[in-house]
C-alpha atoms as a PDB file:
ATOM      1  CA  UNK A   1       1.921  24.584  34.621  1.00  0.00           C
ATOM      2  CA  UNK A   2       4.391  23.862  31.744  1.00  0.00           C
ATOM      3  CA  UNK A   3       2.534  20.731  30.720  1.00  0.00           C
ATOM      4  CA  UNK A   4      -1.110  22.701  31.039  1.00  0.00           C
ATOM      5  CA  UNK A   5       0.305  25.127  28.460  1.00  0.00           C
ATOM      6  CA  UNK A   6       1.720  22.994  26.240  1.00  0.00           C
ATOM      7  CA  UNK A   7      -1.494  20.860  26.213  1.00  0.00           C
ATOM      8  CA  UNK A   8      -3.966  23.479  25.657  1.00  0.00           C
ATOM      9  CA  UNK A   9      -1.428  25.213  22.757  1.00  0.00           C
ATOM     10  CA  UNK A  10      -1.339  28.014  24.840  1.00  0.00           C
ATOM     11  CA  UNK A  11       2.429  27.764  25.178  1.00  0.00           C
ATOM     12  CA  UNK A  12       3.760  27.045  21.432  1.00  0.00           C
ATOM     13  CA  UNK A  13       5.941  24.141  21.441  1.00  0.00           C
ATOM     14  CA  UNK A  14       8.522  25.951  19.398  1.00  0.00           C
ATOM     15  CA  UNK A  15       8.673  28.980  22.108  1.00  0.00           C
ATOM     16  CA  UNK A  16      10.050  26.434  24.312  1.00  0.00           C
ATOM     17  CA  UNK A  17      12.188  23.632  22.984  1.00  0.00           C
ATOM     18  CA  UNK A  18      15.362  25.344  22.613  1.00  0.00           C
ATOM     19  CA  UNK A  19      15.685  26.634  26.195  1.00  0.00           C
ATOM     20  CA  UNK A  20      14.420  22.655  27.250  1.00  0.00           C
ATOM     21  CA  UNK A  21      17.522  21.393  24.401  1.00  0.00           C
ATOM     22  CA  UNK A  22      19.717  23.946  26.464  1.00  0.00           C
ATOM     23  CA  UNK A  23      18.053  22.790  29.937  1.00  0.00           C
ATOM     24  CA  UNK A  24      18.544  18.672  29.425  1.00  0.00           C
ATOM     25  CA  UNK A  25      22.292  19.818  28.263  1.00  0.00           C
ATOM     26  CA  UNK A  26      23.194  21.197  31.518  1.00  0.00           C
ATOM     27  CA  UNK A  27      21.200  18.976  33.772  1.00  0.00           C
ATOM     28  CA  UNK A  28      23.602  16.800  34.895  1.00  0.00           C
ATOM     29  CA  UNK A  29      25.866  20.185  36.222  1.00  0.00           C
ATOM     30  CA  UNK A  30      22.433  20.402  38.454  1.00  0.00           C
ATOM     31  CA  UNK A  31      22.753  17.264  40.406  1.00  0.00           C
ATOM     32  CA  UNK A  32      26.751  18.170  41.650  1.00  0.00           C
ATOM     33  CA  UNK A  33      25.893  20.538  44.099  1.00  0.00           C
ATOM     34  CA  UNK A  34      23.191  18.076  45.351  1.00  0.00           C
ATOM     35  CA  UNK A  35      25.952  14.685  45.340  1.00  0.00           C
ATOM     36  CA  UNK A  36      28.780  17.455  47.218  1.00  0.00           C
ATOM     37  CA  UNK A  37      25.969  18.359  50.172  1.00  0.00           C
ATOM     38  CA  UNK A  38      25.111  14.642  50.602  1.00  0.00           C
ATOM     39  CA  UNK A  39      28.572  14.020  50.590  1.00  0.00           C
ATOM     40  CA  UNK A  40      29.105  17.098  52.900  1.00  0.00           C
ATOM     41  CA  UNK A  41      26.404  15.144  55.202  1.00  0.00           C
ATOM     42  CA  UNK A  42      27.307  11.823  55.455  1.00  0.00           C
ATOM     43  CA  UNK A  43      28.070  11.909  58.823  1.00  0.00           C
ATOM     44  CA  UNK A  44      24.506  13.221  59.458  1.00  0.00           C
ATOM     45  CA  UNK A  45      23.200  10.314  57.181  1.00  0.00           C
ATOM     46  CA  UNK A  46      25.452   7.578  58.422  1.00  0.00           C
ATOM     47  CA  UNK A  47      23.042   6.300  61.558  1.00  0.00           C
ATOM     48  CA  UNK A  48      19.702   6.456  59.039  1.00  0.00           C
ATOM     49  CA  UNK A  49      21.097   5.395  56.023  1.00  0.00           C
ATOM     50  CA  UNK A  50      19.350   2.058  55.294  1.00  0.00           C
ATOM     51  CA  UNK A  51      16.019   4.124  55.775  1.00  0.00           C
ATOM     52  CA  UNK A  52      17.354   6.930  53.446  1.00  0.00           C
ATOM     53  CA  UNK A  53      18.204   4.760  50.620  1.00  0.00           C
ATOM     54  CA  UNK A  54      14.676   2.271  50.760  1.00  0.00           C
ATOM     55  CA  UNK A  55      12.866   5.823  50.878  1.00  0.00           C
ATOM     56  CA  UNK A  56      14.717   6.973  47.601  1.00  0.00           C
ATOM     57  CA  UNK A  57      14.361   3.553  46.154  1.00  0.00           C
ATOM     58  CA  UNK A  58      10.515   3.537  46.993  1.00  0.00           C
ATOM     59  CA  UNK A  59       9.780   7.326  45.558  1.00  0.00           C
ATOM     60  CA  UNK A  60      12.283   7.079  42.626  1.00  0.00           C
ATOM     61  CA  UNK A  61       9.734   4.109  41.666  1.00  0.00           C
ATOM     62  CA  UNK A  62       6.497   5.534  42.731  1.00  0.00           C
ATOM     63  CA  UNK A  63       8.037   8.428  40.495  1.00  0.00           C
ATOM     64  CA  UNK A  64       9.079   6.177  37.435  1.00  0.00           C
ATOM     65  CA  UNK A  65       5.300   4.505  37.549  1.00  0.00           C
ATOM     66  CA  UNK A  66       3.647   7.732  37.620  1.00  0.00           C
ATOM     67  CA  UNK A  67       5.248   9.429  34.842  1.00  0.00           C
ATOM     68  CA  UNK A  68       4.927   6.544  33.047  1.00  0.00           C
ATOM     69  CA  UNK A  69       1.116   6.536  33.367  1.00  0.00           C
ATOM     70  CA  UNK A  70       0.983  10.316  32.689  1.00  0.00           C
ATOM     71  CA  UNK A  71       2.702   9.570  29.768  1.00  0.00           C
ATOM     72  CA  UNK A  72       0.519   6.593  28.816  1.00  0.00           C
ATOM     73  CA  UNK A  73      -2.446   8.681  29.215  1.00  0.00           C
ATOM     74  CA  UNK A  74      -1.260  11.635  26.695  1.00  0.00           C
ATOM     75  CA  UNK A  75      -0.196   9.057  24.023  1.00  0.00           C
ATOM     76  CA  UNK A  76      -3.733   7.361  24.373  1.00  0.00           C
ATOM     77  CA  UNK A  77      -5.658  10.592  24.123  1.00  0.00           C
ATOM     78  CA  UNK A  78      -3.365  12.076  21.144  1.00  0.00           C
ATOM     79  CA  UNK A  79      -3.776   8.349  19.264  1.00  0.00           C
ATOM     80  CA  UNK A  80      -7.822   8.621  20.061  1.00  0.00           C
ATOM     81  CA  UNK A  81      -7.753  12.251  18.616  1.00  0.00           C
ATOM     82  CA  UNK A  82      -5.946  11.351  15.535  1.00  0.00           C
ATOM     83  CA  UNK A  83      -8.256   8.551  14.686  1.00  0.00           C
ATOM     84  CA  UNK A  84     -11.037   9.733  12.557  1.00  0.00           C
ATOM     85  CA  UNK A  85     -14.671   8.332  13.767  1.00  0.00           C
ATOM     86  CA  UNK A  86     -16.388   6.912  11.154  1.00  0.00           C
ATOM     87  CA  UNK A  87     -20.055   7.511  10.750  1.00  0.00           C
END
């Protein structure tokens, strides 16, 4: 929804980039209750973990190539808008 607003100007980008500043400075305080409950589960995860970590290797890839491609895609269509047509 974010990227929809930002796209179509309806969200400013200024509105927003201080509280995204502020949200990228505390993100890594996000993943430590995440890294205690795994660790709270381990012996839960013991007996599956080789299927646990290829399923985290395979979507933290299919992840990395999609947002990649998004971000190809944005950077193609703001070059193509930039460059004026001649007639």
């Amino acid at each position: 929804i974010m990227l929809a607003g930002l796209q179509t100007k309806l969200i400013p980008l200024d509105s927003v980039q201080e509280a995204s500043y502020f949200l990228i400075d505390i993100m890594p305080l996000m993943f430590i209750p995440a890294a205690v409950g795994l660790l709270d589960s381990w012996g839960l995860l013991r007996p599956i973990l080789i299927p646990f970590l290829v399923i985290t290797m395979v979507s933290t890839v299919v992840v990395m190539v999609a947002s990649g491609k998004i971000t190809q895609f944005f950077i193609r269509s703001d070059k193509k808008k930039k460059v004026p047509e001649h007639e």
